[in-house]
Protein backbone atom coordinates (compact mmCIF):
# COMPACT_ATOMS: atom_id res chain seq x y z
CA UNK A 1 104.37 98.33 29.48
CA UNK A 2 101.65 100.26 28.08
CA UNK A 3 100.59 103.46 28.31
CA UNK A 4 97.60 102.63 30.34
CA UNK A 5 99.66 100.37 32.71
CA UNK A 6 102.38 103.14 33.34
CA UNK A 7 99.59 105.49 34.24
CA UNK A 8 97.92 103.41 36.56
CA UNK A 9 101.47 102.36 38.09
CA UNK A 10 102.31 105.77 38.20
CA UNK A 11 98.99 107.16 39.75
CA UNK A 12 99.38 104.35 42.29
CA UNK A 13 102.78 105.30 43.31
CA UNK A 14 101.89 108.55 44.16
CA UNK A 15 99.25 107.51 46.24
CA UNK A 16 101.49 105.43 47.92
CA UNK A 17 103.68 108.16 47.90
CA UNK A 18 100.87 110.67 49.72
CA UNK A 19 100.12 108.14 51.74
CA UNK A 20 103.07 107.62 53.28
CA UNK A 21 103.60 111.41 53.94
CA UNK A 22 100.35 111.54 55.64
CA UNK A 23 101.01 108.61 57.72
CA UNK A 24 103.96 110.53 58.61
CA UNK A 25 102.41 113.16 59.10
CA UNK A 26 99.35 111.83 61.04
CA UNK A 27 102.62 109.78 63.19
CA UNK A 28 104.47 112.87 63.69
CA UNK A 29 101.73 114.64 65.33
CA UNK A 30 100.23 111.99 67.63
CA UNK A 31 104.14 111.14 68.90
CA UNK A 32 105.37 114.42 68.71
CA UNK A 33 106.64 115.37 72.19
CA UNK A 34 107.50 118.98 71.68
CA UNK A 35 105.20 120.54 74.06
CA UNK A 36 107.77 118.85 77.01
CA UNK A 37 110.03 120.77 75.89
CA UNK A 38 109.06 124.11 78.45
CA UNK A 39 110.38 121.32 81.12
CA UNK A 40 113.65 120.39 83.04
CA UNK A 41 115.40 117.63 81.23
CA UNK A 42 118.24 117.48 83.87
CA UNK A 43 117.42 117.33 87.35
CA UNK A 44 115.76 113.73 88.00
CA UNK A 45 112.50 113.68 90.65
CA UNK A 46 114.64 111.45 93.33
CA UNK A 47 116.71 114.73 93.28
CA UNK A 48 114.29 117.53 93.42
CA UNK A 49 113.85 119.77 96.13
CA UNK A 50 111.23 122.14 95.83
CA UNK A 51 111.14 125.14 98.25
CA UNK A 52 108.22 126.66 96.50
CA UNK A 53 105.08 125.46 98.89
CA UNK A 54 102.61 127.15 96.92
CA UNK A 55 103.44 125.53 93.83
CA UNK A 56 103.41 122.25 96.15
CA UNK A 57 100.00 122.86 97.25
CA UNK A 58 98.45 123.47 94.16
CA UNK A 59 100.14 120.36 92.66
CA UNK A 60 98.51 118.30 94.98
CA UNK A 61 95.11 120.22 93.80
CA UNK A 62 96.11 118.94 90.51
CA UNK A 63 96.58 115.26 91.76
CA UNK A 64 93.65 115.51 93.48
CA UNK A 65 91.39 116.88 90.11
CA UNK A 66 93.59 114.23 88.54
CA UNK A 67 92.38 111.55 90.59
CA UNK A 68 96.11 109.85 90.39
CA UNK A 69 95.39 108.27 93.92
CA UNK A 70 92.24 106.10 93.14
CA UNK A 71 94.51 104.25 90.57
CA UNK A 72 98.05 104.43 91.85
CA UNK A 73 97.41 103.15 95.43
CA UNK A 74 98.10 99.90 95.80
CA UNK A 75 98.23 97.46 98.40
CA UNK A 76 101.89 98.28 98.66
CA UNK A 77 101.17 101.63 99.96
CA UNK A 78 100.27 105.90 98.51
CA UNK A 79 100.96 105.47 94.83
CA UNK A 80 103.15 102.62 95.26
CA UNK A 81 101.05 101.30 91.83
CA UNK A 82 99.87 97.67 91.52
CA UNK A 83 96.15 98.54 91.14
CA UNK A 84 94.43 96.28 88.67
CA UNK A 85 92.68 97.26 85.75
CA UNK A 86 90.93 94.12 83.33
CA UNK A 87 90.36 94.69 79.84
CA UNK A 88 88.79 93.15 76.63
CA UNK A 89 92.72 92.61 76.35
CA UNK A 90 93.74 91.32 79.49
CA UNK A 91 95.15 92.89 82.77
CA UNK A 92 97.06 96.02 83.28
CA UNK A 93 99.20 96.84 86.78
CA UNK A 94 98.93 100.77 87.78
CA UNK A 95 102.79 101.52 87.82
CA UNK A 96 104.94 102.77 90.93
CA UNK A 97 104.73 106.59 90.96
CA UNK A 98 106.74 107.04 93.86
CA UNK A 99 110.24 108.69 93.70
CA UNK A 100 111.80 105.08 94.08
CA UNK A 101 115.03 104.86 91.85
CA UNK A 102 114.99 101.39 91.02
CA UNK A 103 111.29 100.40 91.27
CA UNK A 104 109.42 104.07 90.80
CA UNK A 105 109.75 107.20 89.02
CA UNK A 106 112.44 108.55 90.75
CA UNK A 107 115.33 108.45 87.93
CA UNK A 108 112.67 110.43 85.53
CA UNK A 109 113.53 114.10 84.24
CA UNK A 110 110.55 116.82 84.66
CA UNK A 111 110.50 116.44 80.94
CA UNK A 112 110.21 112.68 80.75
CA UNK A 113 107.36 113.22 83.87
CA UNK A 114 105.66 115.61 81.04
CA UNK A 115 106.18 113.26 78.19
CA UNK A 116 104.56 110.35 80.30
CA UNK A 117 101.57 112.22 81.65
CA UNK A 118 100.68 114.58 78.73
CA UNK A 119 101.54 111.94 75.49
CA UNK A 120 101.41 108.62 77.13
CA UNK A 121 105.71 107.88 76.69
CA UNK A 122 107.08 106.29 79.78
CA UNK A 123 110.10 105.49 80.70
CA UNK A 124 109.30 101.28 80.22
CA UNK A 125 107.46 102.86 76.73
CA UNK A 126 104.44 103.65 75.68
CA UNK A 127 101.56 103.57 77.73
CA UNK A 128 98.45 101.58 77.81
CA UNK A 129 95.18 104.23 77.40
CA UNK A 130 94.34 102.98 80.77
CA UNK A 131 96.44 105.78 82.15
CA UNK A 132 94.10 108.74 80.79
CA UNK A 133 97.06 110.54 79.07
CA UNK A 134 94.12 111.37 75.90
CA UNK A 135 92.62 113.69 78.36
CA UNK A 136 95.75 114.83 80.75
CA UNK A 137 97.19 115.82 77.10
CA UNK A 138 95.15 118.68 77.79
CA UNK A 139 96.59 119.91 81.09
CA UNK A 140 98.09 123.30 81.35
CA UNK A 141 102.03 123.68 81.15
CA UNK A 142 101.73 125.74 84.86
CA UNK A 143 99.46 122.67 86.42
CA UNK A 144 102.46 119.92 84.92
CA UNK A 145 104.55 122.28 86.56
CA UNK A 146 102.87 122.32 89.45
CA UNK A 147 101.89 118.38 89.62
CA UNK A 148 106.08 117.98 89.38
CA UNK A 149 106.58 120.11 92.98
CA UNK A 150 104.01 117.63 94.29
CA UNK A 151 105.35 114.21 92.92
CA UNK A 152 108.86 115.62 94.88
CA UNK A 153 107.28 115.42 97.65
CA UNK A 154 106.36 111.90 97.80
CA UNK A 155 107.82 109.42 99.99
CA UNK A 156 109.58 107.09 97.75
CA UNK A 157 108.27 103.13 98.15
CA UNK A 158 109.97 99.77 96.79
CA UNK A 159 107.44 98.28 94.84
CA UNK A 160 108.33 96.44 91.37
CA UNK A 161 105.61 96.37 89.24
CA UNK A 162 105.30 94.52 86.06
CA UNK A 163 102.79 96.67 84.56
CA UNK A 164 101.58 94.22 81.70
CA UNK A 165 102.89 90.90 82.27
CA UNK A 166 98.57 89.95 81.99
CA UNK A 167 97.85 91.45 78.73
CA UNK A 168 96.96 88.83 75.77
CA UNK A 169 99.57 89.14 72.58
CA UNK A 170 99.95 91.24 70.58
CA UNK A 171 98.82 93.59 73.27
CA UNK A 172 101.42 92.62 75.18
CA UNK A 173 104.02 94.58 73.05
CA UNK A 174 104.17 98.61 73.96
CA UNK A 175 105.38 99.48 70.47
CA UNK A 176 102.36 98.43 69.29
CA UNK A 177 100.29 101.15 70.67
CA UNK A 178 102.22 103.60 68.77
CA UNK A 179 99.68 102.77 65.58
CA UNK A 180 96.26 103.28 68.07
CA UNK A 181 98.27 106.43 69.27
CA UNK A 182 98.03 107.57 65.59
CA UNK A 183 95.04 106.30 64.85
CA UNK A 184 93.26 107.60 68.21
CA UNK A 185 95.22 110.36 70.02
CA UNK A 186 94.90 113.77 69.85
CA UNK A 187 97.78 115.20 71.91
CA UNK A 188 96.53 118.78 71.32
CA UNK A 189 96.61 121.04 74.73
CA UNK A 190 93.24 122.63 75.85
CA UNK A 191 91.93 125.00 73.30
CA UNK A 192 88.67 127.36 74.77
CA UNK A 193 85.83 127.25 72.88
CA UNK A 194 84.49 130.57 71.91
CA UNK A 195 81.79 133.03 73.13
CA UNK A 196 82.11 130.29 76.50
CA UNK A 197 82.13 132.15 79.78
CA UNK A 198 85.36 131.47 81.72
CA UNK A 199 83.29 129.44 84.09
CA UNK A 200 82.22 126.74 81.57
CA UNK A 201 85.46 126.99 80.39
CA UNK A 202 86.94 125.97 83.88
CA UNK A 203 84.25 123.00 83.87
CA UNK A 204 85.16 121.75 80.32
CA UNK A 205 88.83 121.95 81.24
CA UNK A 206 88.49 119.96 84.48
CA UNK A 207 85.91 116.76 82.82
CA UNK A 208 88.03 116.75 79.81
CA UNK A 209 91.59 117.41 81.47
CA UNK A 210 91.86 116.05 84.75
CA UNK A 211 89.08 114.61 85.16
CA UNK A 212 89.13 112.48 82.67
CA UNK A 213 85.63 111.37 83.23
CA UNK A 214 84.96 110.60 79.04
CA UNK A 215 87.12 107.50 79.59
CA UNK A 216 84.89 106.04 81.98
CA UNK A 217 81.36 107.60 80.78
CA UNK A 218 82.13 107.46 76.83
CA UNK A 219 81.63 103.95 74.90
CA UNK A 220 84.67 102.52 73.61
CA UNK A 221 85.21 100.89 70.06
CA UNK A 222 86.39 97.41 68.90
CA UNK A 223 90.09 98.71 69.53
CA UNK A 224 88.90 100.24 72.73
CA UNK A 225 88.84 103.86 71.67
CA UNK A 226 86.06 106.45 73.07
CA UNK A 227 83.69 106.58 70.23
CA UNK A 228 83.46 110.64 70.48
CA UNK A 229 80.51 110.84 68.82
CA UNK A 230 78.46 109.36 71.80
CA UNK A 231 80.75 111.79 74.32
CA UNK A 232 79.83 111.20 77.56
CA UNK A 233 76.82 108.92 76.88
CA UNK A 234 77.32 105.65 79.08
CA UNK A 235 79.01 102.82 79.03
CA UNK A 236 80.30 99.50 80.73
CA UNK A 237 83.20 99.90 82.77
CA UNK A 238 84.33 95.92 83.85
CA UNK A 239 81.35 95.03 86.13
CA UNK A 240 79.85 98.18 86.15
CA UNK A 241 77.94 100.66 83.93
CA UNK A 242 79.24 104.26 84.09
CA UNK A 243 75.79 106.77 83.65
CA UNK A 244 74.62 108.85 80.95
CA UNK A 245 75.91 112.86 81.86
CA UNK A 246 74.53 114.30 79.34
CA UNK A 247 71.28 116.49 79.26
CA UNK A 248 68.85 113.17 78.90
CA UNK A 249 65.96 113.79 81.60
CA UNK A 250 65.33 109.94 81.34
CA UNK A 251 68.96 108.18 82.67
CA UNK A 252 71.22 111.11 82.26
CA UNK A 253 71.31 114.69 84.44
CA UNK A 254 68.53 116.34 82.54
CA UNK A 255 66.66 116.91 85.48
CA UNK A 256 69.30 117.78 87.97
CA UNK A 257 70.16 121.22 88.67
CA UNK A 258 73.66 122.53 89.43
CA UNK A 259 73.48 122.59 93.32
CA UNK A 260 72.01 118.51 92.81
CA UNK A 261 75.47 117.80 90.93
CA UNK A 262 77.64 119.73 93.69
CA UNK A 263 76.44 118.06 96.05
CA UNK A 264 76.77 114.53 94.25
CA UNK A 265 80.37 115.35 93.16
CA UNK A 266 81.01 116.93 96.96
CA UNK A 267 79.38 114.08 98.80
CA UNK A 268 78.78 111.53 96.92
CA UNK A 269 75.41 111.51 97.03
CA UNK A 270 72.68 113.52 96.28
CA UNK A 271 68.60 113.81 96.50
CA UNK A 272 68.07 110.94 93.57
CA UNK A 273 71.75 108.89 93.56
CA UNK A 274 74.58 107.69 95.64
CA UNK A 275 78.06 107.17 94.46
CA UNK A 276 79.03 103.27 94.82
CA UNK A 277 81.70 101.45 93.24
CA UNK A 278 84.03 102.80 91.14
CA UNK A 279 82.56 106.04 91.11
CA UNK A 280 82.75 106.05 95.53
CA UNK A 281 86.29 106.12 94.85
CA UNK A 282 86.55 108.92 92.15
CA UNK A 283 84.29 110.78 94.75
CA UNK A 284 86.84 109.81 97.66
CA UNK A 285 90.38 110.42 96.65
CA UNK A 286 89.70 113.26 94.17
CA UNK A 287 86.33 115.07 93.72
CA UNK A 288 85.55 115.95 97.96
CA UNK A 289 88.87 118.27 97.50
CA UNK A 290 88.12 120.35 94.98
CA UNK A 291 86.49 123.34 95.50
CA UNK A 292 82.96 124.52 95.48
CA UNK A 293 83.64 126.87 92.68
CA UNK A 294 85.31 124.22 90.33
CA UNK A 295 82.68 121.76 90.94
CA UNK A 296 80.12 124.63 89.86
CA UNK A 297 82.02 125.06 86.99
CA UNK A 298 82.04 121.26 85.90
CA UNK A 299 77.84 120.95 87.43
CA UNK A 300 77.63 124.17 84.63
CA UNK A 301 79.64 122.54 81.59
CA UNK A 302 77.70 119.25 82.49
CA UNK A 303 74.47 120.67 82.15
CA UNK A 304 75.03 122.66 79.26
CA UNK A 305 75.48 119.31 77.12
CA UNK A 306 72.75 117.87 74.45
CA UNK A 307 70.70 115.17 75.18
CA UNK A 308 71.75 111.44 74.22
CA UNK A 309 69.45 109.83 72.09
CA UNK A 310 69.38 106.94 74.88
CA UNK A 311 65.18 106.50 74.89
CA UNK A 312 62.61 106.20 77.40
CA UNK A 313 61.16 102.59 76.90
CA UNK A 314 57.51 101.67 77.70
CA UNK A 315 57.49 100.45 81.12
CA UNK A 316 56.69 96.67 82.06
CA UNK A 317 53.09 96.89 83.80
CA UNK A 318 52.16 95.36 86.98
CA UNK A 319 50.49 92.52 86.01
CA UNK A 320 52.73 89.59 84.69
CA UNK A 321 53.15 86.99 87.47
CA UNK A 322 56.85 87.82 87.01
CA UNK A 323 56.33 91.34 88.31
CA UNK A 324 53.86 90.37 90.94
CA UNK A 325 56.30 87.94 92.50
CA UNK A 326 59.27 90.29 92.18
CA UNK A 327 56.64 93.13 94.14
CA UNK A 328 55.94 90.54 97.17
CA UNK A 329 60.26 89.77 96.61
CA UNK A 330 60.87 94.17 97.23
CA UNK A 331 58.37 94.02 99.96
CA UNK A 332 60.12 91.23 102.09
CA UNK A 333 63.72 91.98 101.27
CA UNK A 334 64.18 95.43 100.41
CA UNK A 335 61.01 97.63 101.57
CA UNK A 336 63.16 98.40 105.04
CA UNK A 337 66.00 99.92 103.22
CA UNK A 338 64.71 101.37 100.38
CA UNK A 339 60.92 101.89 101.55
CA UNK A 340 57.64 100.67 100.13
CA UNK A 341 57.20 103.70 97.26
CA UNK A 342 61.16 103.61 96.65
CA UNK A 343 61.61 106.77 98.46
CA UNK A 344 64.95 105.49 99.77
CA UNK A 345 66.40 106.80 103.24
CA UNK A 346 67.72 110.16 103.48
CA UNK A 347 71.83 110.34 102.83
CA UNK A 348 71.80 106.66 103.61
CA UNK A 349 69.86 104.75 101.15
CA UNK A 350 69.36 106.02 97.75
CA UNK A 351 65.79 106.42 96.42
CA UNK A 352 64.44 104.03 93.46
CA UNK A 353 61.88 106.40 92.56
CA UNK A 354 63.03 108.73 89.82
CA UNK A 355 66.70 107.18 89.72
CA UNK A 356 68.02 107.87 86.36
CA UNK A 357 71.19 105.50 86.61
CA UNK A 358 68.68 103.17 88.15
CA UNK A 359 66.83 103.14 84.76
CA UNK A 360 69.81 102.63 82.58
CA UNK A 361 69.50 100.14 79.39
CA UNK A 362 72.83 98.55 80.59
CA UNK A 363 72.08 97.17 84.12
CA UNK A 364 75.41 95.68 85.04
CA UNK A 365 76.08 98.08 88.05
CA UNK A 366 72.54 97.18 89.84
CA UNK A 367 73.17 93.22 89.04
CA UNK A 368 76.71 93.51 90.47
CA UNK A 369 75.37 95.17 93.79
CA UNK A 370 72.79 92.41 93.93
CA UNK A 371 75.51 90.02 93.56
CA UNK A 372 78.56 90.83 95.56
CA UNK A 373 77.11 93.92 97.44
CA UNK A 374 78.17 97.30 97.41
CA UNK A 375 79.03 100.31 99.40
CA UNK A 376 78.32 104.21 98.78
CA UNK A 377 81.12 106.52 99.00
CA UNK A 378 82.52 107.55 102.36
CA UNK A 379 83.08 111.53 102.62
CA UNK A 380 84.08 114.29 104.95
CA UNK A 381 80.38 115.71 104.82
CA UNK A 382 79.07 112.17 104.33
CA UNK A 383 81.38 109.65 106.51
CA UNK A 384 78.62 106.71 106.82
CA UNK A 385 79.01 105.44 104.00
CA UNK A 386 76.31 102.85 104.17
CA UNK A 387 76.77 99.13 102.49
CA UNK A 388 74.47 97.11 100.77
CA UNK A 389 74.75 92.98 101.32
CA UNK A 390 74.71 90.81 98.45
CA UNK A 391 71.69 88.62 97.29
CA UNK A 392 73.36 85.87 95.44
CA UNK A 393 73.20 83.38 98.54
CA UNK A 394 69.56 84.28 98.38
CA UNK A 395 68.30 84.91 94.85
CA UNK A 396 69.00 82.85 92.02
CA UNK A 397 69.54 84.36 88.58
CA UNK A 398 65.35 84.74 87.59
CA UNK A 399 64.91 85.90 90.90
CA UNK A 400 67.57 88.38 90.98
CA UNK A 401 66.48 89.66 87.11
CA UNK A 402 62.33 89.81 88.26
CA UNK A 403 63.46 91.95 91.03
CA UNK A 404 65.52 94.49 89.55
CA UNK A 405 62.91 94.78 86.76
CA UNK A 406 60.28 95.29 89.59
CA UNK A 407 62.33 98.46 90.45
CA UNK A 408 63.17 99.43 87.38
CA UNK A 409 59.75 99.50 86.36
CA UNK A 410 57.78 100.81 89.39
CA UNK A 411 57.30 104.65 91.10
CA UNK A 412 57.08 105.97 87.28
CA UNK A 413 60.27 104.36 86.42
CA UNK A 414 60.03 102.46 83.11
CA UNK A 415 64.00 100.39 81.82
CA UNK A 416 64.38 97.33 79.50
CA UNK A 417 64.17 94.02 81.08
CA UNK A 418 67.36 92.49 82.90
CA UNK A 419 68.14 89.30 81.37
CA UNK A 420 68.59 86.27 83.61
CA UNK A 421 71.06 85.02 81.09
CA UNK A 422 73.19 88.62 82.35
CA UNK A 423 72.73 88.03 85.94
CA UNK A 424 74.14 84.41 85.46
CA UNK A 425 77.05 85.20 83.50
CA UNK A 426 78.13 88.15 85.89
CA UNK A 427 77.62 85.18 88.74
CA UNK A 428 80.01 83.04 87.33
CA UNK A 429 82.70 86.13 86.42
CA UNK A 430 82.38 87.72 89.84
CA UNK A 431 82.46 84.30 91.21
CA UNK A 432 79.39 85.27 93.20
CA UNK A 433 77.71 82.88 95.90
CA UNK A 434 75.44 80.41 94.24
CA UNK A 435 71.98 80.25 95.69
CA UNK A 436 70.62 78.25 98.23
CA UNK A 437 67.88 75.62 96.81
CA UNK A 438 65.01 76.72 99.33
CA UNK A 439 64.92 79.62 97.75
């Protein structure tokens, strides 16, 4: 071999060689479990009985910032699991989370409960990032603690549930995850940011930790990652399009003020937006419980976030035949509701005029609600919880596209046009009625 070959082989051994180490490395970190280590490995949560009611009570504060119920309720009963969650990948089951021996958690350690929750490591394997372990990885020690008390107190339910018996191969296989664990997951606990006051802390502990909101309001990558350079920007959840929450006055909250988001998160609705679909939920089983002072603190953290480079388009003008049809369409079928200027009806119907989600480049949430109807969230200070019918029977897929860019585009709103081509694929996946010829 010649001296120019050895050097090269040698040069590209020890790359291999540091390589290797920092895959290692990299492996070590994103698996490591050490942080469990502050918890019970003995006692198992079928066994545990907690006599601490404080400790019990703020657990369930924790479940409730956690929002554990909106996705562990199933049909089969309070965290009995089964809930369904489709991906680019396939379909994912919620698991049991009851203390059920055989079909539940109930043969798990406070340490494997930790190891689950915090760094994704159940006791079937690892997890799918459906289960928002990349942000409960940042939950206090004292709140696991606390969250443990709680789980005890669960009434155990029989429920087996084969959590991923619908995803596609590979995806299918848990080990598998291990390499988007390393490649993706930052297991890290909460670290406070300096010069912060301890109320934006509080905020920034409860989106990021508990509330996990980035996983629903951050765009994803090919390999379904949050892309955290666009934190918090958007993005399509299933059928629906989570909103822009950062500062962007055009579709995100630059132009609410603190009490506007309170009320939003308290209610569920506010002066300019009403919670439906997946976000009605969020607002029912966790964000109504938490108290005024923690949803100031998130309202503060919110706010204090930099605009999203998501632009104001130019808005489609009043004159194409399209839009004049779509404006005598809004007049007959909408007007009652949602009133001739779009001012909306009080806590009932939300106002078009001014609604940033409204004016959103992704329309998939309006088109959904067009097609299969829709109903805002249902809360103590807000119990109506008015519905919306669908339009499919009614509309076909031009008509239902002219009309949403009629209110998209009217009141000094201004959004990119809704393709008909969207509304009729999201027809035939929602398996939506199919219009009636008349009309």
């Amino acid at each position: 071999m010649s001296k120019t070959r050895k050097r090269i082989a040698l040069g590209a051994g020890a790359a291999a060689l540091i390589a290797a180490a920092g895959i290692g490395i990299w492996g070590h970190r994103a698996l490591d479990t050490s942080r469990s280590a502050v918890a019970d490995a003995t006692v198992q949560l079928a066994d545990v009985r907690s006599a601490d009611r404080a400790a019990i009570r703020r657990g369930e504060y924790v479940m409730r910032a956690a929002d554990c119920a909106a996705c562990h309720n199933g049909t089969k009963g309070v965290f009995a699991g089964g809930y369904r969650f489709d991906t680019n990948f396939g379909t994912v089951l919620s698991s049991n989370i009851t203390p059920d021996r055989k079909t539940g958690i109930g043969t798990m350690t406070e340490r494997a409960f930790f190891n689950a929750v915090r760094h994704g490591q159940g006791s079937k394997g690892l997890l799918y990032p459906a289960m928002p372990y990349t942000a409960y990885a940042r939950l206090t020690d004292r709140d696991m603690h606390d969250l443990w008390a709680y789980m005890s107190t669960v009434a155990p339910i029989s429920n087996a549930v084969d959590e991923n018996a619908g995803m596609m191969f590979p995806f299918n296989i848990r080990l598998a995850l291990a390499g988007w664990d390393m490649l993706f997951f930052d297991p890290a606990p909460y670290r406070p940011t300096a010069g912060r006051s301890a109320e934006w802390e509080r905020g920034r502990y409860l989106v990021d930790g508990g509330g996990h909101c980035s996983v629903c309001h951050s765009p994803r990558n090919m390999l379904g990652a949050e892309k955290q350079s666009r934190y918090l920007e958007g993005a399509r959840i299933g059928f629906w399009h989570a909103p822009d929450l950062t500062a962007n006055a055009h579709v995100g909250l630059g132009r609410d003020t603190d009490a506007d988001i309170v009320e939003y998160l308290k209610t569920g609705g506010n002066r300019t937006a009403i919670a439906a679909g997946p976000m009605a939920e969020v607002v029912e089983h966790s964000l109504q419980y938490l108290s005024d002072a923690d949803l100031t603190a998130m309202a503060i953290y919110l706010k204090s976030l930099p605009a999203s480079n998501n632009p104001r388009p130019d808005p489609i003008g009043a004159e194409p035949p399209a839009m004049k049809r779509a404006a005598l369409r809004y007049e007959v079928n909408c007007s009652a509701c949602h009133g001739v200027r779009g001012e909306g009806m009080g806590d009932m119907v939300p106002p078009f005029a001014g609604n940033q989600a409204l004016q959103s480049a992704d329309a998939s949430s309006l088109i959904q609600v067009m097609l299969v109807g829709g109903r805002a969230a249902s809360t103590h200070h807000k119990p109506t919880g008015a519905g919306m019918p669908s339009f499919a029977w009614k509309m076909d897929d031009r008509q239902i596209a002219e009309t949403l860019d009629y209110v998209r585009n009217s009141w000094g709103n201004a959004a990119r046009p809704v393709r008909e081509a969207d509304v009729a694929r999201m027809r035939k996946a929602a398996s939506a009625a199919t219009s009636l010829p008349a009309n």
